[in-house]
C-alpha atoms as a PDB file:
ATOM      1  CA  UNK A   1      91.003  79.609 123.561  1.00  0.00           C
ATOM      2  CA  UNK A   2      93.864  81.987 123.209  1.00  0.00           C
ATOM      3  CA  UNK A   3      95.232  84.895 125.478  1.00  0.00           C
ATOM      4  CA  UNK A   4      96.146  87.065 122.333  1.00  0.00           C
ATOM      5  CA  UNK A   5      95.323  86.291 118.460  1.00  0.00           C
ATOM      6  CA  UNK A   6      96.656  88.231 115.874  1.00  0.00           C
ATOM      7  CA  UNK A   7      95.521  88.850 112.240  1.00  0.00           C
ATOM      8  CA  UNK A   8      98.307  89.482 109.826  1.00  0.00           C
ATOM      9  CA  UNK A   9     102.491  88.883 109.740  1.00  0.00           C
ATOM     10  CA  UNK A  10     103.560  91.460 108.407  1.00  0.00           C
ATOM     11  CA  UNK A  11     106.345  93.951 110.280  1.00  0.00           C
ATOM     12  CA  UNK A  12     103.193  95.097 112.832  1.00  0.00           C
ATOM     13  CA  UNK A  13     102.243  91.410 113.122  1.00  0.00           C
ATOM     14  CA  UNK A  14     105.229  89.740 113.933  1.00  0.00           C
ATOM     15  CA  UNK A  15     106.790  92.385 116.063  1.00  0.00           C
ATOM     16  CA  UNK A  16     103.037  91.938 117.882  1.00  0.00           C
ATOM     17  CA  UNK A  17     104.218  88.458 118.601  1.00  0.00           C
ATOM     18  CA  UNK A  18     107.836  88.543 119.549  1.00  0.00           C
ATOM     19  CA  UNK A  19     106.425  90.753 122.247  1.00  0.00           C
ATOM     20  CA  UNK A  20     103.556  88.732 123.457  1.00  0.00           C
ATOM     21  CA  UNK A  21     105.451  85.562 123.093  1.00  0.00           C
ATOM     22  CA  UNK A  22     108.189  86.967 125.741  1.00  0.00           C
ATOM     23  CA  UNK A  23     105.387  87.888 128.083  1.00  0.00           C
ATOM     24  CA  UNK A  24     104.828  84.131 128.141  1.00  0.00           C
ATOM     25  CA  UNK A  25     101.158  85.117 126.268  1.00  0.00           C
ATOM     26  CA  UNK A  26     101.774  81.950 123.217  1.00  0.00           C
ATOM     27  CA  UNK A  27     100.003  84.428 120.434  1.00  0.00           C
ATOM     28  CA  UNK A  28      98.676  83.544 117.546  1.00  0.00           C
ATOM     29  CA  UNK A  29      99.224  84.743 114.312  1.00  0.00           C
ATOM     30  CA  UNK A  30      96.947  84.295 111.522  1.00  0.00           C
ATOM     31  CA  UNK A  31      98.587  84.980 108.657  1.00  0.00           C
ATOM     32  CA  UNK A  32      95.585  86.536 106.480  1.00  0.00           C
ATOM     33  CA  UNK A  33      95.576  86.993 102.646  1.00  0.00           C
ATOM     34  CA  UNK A  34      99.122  88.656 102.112  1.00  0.00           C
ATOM     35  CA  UNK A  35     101.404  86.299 104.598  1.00  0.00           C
ATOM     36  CA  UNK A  36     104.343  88.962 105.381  1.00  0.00           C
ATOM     37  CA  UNK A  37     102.703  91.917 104.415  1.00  0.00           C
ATOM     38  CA  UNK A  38     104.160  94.518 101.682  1.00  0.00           C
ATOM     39  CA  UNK A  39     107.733  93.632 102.655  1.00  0.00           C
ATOM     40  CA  UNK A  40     107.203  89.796 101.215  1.00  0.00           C
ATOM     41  CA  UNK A  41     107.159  92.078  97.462  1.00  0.00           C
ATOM     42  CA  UNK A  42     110.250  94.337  98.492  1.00  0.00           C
ATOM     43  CA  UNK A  43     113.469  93.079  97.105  1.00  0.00           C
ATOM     44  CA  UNK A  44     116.101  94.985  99.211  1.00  0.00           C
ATOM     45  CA  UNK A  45     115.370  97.396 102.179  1.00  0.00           C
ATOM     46  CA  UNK A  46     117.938  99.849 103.099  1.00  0.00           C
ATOM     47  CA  UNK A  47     116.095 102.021 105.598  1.00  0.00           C
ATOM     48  CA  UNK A  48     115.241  99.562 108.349  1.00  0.00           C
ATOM     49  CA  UNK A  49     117.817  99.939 111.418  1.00  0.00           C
ATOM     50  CA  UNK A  50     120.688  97.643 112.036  1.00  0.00           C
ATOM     51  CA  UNK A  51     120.968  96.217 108.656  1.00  0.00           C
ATOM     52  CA  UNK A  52     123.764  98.615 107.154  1.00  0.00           C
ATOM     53  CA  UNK A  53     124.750  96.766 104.303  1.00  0.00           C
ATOM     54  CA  UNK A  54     120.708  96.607 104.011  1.00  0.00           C
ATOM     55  CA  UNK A  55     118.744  93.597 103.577  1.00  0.00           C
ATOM     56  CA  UNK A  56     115.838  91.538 101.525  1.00  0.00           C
ATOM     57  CA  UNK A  57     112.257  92.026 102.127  1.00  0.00           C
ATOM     58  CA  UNK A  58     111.456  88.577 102.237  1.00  0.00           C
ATOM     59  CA  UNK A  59     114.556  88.074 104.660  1.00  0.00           C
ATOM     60  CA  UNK A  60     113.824  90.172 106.787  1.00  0.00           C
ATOM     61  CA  UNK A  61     109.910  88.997 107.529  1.00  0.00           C
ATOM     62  CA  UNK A  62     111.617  85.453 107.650  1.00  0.00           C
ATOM     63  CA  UNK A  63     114.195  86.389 110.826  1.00  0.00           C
ATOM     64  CA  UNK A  64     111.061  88.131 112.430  1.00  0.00           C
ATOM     65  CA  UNK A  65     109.033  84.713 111.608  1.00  0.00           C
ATOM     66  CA  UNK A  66     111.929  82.805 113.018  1.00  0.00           C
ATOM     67  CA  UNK A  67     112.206  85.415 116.326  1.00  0.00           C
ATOM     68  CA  UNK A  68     108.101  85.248 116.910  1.00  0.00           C
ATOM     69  CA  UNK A  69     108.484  81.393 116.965  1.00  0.00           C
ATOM     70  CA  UNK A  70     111.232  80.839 119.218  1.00  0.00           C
ATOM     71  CA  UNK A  71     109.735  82.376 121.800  1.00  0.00           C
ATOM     72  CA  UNK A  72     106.635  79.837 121.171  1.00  0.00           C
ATOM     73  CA  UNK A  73     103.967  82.202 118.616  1.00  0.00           C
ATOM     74  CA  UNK A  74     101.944  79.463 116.736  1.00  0.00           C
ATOM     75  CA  UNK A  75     100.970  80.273 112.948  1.00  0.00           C
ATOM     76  CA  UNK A  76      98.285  79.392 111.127  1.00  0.00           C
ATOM     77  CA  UNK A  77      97.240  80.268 107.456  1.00  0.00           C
ATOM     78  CA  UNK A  78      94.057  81.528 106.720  1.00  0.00           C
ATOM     79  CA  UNK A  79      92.244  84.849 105.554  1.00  0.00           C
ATOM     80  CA  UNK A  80      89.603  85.988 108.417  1.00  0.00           C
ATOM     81  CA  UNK A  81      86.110  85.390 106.733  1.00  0.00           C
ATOM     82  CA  UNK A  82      84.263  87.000 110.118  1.00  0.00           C
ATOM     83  CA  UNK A  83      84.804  88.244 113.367  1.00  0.00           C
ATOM     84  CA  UNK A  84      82.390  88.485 116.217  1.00  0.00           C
ATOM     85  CA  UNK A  85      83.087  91.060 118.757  1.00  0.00           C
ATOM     86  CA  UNK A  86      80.056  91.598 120.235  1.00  0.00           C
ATOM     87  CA  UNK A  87      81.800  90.043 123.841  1.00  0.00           C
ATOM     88  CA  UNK A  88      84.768  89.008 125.358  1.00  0.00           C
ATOM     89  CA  UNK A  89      86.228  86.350 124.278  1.00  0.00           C
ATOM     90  CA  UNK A  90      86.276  87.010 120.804  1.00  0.00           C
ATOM     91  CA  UNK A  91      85.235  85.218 118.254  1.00  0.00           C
ATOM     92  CA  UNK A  92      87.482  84.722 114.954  1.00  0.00           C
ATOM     93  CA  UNK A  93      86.376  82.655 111.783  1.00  0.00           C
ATOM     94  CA  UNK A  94      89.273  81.930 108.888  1.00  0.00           C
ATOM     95  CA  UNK A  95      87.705  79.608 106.384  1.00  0.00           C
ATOM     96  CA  UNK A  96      86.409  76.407 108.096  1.00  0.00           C
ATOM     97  CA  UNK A  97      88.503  77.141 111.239  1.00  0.00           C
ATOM     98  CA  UNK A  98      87.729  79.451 114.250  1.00  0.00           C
ATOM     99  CA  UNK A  99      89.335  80.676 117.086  1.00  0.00           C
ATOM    100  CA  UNK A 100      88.652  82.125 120.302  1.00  0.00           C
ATOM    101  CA  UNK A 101      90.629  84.800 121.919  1.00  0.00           C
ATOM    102  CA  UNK A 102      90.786  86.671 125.326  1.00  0.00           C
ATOM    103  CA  UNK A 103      92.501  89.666 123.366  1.00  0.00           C
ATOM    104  CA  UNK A 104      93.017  90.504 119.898  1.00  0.00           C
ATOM    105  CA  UNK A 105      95.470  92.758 118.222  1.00  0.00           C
ATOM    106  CA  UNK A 106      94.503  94.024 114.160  1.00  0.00           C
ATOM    107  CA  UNK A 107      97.597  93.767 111.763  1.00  0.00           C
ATOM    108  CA  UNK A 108      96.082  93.004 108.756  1.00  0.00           C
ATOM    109  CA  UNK A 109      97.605  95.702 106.933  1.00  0.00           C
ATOM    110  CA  UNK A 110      96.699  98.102 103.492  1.00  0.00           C
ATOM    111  CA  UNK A 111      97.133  97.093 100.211  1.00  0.00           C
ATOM    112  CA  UNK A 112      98.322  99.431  97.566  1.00  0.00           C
ATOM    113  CA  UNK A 113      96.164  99.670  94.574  1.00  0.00           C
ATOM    114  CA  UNK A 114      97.493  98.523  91.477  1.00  0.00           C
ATOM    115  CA  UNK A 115      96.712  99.456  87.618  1.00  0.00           C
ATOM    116  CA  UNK A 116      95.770  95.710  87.140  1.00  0.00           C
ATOM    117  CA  UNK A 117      98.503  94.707  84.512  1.00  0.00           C
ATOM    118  CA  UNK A 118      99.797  91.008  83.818  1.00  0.00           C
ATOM    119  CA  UNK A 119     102.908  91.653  84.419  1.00  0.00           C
ATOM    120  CA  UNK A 120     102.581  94.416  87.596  1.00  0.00           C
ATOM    121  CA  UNK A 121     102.445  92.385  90.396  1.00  0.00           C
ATOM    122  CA  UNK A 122     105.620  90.208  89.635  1.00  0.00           C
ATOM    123  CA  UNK A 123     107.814  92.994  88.378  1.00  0.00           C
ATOM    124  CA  UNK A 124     107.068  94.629  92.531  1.00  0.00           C
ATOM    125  CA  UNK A 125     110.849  94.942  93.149  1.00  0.00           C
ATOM    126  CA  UNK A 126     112.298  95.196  89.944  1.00  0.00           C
ATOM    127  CA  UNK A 127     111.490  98.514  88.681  1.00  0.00           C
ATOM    128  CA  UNK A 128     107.665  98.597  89.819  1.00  0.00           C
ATOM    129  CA  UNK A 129     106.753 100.238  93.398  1.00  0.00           C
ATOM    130  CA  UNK A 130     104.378 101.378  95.345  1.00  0.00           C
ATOM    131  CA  UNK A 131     106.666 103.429  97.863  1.00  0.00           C
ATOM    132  CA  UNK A 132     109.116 106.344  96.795  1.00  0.00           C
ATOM    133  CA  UNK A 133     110.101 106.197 100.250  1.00  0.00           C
ATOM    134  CA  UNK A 134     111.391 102.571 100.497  1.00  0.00           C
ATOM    135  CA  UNK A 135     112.786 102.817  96.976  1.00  0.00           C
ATOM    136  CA  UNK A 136     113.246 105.753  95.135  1.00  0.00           C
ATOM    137  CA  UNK A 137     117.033 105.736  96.174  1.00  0.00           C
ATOM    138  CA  UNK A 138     117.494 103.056  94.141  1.00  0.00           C
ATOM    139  CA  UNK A 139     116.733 104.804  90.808  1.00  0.00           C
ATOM    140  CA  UNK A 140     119.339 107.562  90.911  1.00  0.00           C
ATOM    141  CA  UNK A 141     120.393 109.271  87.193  1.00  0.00           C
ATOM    142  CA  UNK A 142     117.678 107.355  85.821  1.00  0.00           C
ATOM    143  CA  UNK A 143     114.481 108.556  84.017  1.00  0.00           C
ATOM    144  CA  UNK A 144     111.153 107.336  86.053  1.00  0.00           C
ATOM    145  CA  UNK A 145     107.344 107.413  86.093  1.00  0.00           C
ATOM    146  CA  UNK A 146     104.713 108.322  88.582  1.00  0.00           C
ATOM    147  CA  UNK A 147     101.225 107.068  88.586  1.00  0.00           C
ATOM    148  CA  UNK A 148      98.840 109.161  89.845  1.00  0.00           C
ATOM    149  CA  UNK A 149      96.762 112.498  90.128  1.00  0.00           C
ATOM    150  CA  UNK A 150      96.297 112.883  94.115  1.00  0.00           C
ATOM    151  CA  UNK A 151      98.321 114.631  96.773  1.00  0.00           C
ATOM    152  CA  UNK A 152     100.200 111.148  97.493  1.00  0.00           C
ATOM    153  CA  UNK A 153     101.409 111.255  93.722  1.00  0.00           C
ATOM    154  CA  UNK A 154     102.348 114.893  93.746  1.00  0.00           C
ATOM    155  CA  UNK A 155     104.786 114.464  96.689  1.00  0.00           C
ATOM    156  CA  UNK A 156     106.032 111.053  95.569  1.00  0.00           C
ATOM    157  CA  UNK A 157     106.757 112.898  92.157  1.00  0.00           C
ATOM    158  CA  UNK A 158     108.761 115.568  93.882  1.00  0.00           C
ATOM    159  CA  UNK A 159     110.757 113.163  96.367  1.00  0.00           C
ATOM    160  CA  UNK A 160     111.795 111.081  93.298  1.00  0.00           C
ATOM    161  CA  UNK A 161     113.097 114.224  91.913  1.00  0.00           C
ATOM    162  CA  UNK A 162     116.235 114.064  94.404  1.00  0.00           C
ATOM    163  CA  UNK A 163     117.451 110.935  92.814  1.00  0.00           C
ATOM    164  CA  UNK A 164     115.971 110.495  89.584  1.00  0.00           C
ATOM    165  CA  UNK A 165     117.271 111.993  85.983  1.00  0.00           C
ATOM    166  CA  UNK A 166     113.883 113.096  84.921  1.00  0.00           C
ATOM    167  CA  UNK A 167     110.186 111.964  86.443  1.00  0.00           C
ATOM    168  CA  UNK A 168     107.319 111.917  84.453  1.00  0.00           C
ATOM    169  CA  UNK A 169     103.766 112.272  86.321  1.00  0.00           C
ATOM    170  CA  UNK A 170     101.368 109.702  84.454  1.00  0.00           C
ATOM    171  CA  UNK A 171      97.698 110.927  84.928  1.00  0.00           C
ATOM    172  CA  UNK A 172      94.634 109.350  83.197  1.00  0.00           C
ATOM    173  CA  UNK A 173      93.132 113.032  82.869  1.00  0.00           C
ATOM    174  CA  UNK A 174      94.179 116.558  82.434  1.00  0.00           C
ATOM    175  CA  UNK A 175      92.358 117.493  86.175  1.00  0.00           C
ATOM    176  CA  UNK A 176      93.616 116.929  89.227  1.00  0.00           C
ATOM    177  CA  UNK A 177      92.858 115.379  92.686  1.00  0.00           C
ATOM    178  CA  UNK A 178      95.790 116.760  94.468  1.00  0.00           C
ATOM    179  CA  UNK A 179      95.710 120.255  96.443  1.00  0.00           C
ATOM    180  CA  UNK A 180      96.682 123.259  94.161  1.00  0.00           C
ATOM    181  CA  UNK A 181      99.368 123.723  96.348  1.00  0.00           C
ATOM    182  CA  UNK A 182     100.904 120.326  95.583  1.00  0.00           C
ATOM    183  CA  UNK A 183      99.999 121.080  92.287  1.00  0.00           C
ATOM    184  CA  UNK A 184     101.852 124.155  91.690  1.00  0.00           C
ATOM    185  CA  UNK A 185     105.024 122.866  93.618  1.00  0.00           C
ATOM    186  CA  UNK A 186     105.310 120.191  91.013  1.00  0.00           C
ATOM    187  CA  UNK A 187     104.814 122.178  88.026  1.00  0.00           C
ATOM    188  CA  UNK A 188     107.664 124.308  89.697  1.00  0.00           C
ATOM    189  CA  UNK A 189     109.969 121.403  89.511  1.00  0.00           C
ATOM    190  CA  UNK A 190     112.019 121.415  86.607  1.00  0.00           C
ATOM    191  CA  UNK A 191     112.640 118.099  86.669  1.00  0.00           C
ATOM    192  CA  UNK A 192     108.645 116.815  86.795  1.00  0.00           C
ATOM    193  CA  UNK A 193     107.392 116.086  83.082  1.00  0.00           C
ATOM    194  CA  UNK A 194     103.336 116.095  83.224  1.00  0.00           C
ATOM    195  CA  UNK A 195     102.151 112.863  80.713  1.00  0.00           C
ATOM    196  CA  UNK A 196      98.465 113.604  80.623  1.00  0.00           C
ATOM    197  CA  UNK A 197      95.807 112.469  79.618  1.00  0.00           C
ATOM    198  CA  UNK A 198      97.245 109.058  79.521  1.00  0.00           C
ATOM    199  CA  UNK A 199      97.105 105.571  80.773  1.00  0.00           C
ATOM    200  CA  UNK A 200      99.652 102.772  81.327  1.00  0.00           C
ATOM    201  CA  UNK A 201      98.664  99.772  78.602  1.00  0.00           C
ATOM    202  CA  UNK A 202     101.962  97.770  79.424  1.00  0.00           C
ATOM    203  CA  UNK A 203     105.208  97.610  81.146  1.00  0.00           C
ATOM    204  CA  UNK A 204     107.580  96.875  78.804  1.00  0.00           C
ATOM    205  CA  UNK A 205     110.805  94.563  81.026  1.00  0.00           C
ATOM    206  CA  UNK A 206     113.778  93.512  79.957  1.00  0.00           C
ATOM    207  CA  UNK A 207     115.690  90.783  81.883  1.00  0.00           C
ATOM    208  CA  UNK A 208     113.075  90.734  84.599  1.00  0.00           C
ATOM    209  CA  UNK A 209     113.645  94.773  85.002  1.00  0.00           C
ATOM    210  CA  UNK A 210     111.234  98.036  83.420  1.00  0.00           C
ATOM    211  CA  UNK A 211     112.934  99.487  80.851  1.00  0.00           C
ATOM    212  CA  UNK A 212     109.365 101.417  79.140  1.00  0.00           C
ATOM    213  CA  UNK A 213     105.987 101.664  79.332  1.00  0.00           C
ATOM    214  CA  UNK A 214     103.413 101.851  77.039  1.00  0.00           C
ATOM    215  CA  UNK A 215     100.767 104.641  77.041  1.00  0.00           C
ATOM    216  CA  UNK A 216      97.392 105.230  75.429  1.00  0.00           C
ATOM    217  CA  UNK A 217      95.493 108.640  75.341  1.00  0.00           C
ATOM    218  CA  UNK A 218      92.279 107.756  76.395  1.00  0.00           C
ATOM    219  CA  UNK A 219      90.733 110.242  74.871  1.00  0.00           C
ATOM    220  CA  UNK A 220      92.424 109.741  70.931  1.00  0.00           C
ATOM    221  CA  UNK A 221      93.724 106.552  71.920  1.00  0.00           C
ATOM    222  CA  UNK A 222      97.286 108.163  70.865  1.00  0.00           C
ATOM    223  CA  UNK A 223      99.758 105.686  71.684  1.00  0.00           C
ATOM    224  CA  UNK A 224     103.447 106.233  72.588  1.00  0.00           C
ATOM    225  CA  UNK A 225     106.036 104.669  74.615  1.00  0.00           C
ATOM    226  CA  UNK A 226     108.616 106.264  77.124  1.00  0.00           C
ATOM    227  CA  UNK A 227     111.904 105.147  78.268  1.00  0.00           C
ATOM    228  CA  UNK A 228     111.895 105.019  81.980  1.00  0.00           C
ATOM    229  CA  UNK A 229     113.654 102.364  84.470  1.00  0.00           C
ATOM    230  CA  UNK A 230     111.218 102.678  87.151  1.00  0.00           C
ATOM    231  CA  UNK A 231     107.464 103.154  87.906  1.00  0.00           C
ATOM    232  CA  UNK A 232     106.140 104.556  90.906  1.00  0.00           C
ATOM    233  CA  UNK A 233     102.123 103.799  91.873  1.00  0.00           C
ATOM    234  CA  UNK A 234     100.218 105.832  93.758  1.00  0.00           C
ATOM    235  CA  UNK A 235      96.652 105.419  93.276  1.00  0.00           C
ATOM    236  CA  UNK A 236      96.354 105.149  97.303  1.00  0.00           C
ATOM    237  CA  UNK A 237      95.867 101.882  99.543  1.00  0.00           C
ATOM    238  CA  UNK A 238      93.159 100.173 100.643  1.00  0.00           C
ATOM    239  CA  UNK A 239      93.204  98.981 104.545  1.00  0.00           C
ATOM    240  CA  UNK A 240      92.089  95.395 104.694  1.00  0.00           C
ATOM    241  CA  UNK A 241      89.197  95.984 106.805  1.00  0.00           C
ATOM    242  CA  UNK A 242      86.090  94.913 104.924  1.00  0.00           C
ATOM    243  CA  UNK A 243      84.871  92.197 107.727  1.00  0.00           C
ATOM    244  CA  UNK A 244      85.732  94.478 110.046  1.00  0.00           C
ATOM    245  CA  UNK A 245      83.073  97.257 109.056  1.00  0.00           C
ATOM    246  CA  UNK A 246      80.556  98.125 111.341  1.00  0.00           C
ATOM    247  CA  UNK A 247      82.220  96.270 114.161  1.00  0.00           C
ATOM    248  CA  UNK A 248      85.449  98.700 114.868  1.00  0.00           C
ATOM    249  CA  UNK A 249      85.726 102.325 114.236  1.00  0.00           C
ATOM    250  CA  UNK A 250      86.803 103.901 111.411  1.00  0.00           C
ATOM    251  CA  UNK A 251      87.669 106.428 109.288  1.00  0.00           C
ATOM    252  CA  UNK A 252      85.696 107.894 105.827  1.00  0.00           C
ATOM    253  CA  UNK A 253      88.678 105.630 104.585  1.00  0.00           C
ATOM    254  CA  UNK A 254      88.101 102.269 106.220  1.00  0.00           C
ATOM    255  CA  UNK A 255      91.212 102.582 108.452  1.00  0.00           C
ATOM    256  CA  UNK A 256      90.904 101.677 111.743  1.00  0.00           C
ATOM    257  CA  UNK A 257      90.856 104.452 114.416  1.00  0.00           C
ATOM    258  CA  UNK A 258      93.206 104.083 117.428  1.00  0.00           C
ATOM    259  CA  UNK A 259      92.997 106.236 120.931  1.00  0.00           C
ATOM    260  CA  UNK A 260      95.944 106.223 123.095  1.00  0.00           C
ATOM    261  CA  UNK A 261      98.357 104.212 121.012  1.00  0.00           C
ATOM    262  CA  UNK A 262      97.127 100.888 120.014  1.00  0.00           C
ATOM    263  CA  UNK A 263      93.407 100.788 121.494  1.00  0.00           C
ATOM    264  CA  UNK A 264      89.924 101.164 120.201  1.00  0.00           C
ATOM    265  CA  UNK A 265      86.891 102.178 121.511  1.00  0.00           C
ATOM    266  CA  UNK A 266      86.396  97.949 121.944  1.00  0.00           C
ATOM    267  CA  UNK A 267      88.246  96.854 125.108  1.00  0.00           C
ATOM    268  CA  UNK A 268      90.503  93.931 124.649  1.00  0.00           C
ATOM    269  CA  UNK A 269      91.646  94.895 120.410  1.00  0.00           C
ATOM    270  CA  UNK A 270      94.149  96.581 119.902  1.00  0.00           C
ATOM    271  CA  UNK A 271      95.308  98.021 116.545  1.00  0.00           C
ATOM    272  CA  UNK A 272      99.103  97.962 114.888  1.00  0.00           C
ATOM    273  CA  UNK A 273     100.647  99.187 111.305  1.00  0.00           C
ATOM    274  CA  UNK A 274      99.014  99.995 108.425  1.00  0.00           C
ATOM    275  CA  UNK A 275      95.354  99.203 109.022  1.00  0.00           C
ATOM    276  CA  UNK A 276      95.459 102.415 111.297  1.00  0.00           C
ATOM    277  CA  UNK A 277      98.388 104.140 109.490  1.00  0.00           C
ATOM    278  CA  UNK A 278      97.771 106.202 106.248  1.00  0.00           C
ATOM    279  CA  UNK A 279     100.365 108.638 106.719  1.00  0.00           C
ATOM    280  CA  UNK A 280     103.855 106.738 107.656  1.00  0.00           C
ATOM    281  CA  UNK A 281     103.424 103.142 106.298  1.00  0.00           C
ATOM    282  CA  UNK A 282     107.102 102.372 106.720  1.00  0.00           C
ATOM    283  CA  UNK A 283     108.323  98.776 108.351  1.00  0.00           C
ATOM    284  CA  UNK A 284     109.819 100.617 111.376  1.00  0.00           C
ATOM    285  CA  UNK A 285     106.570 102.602 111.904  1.00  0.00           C
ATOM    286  CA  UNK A 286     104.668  99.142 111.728  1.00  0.00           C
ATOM    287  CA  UNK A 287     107.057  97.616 113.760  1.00  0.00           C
ATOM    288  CA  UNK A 288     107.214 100.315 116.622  1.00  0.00           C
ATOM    289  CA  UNK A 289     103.174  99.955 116.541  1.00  0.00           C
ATOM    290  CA  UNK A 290     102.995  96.314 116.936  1.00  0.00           C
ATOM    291  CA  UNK A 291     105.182  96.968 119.895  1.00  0.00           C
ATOM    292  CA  UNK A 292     102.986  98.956 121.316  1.00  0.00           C
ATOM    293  CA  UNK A 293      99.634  96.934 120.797  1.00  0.00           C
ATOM    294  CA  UNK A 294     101.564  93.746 122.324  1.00  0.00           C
ATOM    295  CA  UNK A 295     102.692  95.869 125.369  1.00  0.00           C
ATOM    296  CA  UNK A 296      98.428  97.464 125.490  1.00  0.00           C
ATOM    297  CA  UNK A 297      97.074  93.581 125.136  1.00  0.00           C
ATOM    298  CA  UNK A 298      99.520  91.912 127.967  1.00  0.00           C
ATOM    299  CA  UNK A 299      98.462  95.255 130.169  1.00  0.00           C
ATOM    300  CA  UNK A 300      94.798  94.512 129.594  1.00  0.00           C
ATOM    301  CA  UNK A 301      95.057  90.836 130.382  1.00  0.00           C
ATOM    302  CA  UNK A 302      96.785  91.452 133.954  1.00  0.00           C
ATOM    303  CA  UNK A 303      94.105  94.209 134.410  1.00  0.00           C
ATOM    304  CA  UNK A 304      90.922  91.224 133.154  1.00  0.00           C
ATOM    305  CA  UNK A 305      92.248  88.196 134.840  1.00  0.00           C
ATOM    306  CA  UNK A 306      89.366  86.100 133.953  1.00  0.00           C
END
């Protein structure tokens, strides 16, 4: 039995448990299938306060690790298989383990959607992204691609057109998802380049870092390469909230729905960072969220003394 479990360690996670930890709660993480959340794939982060000189992804989810567990959070690996919260305490299953819990904050996070390359996943950092916000500064006076045809690729396109030389907008047709209004403020950039119809076939790296990319008309399966030294994806995110469904409320999306900062219509879970966050999905958003979920759970428990 635990006062407060929480499912993922990512920025929402962890901050979740420095807090509960100092209110003497002894949380529980459970680290679920992406231990440190998007930040584990970010090389160096530049936007998060106090770090000036900025600081790696990976680092920084380590000193929040380090933080959670000195003020006594216990860890455990595992990827949540089931969850019954039918009645208090909760039930939580992670493989051939489960736990019970008296409160239960949701961390688990979104995953962006990749174009399922070899090489994608492992080049995250070095020239591939999935945020223009986290990253795009990074790729100033140099030619870069956009994948995408929705609202979220439009206005990553025209962000990256502050910094980058040129920005080409990758689309596998000639239609669009995106609002006409997004549409026609890109085509009003001068610095936006629509590539369509096309696909990406392969991300060409040299020295660990994108230097092309491959594309394939889909339609005369054309081929041609372009020069660019970073690609941008933004075929949306998916919140990892599949065991979740039916038991919590959601959106059309699958992300979880929270009323009055961190709680749902469930008493007792609470909700922090990207599962309930399509619009921000920054680390300090996360961050500030788990905050607030920790501070909701060790309210509830004083008010259910049980």
């Amino acid at each position: 039995m635990h006062n407060v479990v929480i499912i993922g360690s990512g920025c929402a996670g962890l901050t979740a448990a420095i807090y509960a930890a100092r209110a003497n709660l002894k949380p529980l993480v459970i680290d679920g299938h992406e231990p440190g959340g998007q930040l584990s794939l970010t090389t160096h982060v530049e936007n998060f306060p106090g770090f000036p000189e900025g600081i790696m992804g990976p680092e920084l989810i380590d000193n929040m690790r380090k933080q959670a567990a000195k003020f006594g959070t216990e860890f455990k690996a595992g990827v949540i298989s089931d969850v019954d919260l039918s009645q208090r305490p909760f039930k939580i299953i992670a493989g051939k383990d489960s736990y019970e819990a008296k409160a239960l904050i949701i961390a688990a996070g979104a995953s962006a959607r990749l174009i399922g390359l070899p090489n994608e996943r492992e080049l995250i950092g070095h020239g591939v992204s999935t945020c223009a916000t986290c990253d795009g500064y990074f790729f100033r006076g140099k030619p870069i691609g956009v994948v995408g045809g929705g609202d979220s690729a439009m206005e990553e396109a025209n962000f990256l057109s502050r910094y980058a030389s040129k920005v080409y907008l990758i689309h596998r047709r000639n239609e669009f998802r995106a609002s006409k209004i997004m549409i026609d403020r890109v085509k009003a950039n001068e610095k936006i380049e629509f590539v369509t119809p096309a696909v990406v076939d392969e991300i060409v790296a040299v020295d660990g870092s994108v230097e092309r990319v491959r594309l394939r008309n889909p339609d005369s399966n054309e081929k041609r390469e372009i020069e660019l030294h970073g690609l941008f994806i933004a075929i949306g995110h998916d919140p990892n909230t599949k065991v979740l469904k039916g038991k919590l409320e959601m959106d059309a999306n699958g992300y979880l729905i929270a009323h009055h900062g961190s709680l749902t219509k469930t008493a007792g879970v609470f909700v922090a960072g990207d599962v309930q966050d399509h619009r921000y999905r920054q680390a300090i958003t996360a961050a500030g969220s788990g905050c607030m979920a920790a501070m909701d759970a060790e309210k509830f428990l004083e008010e259910h003394k049980d």
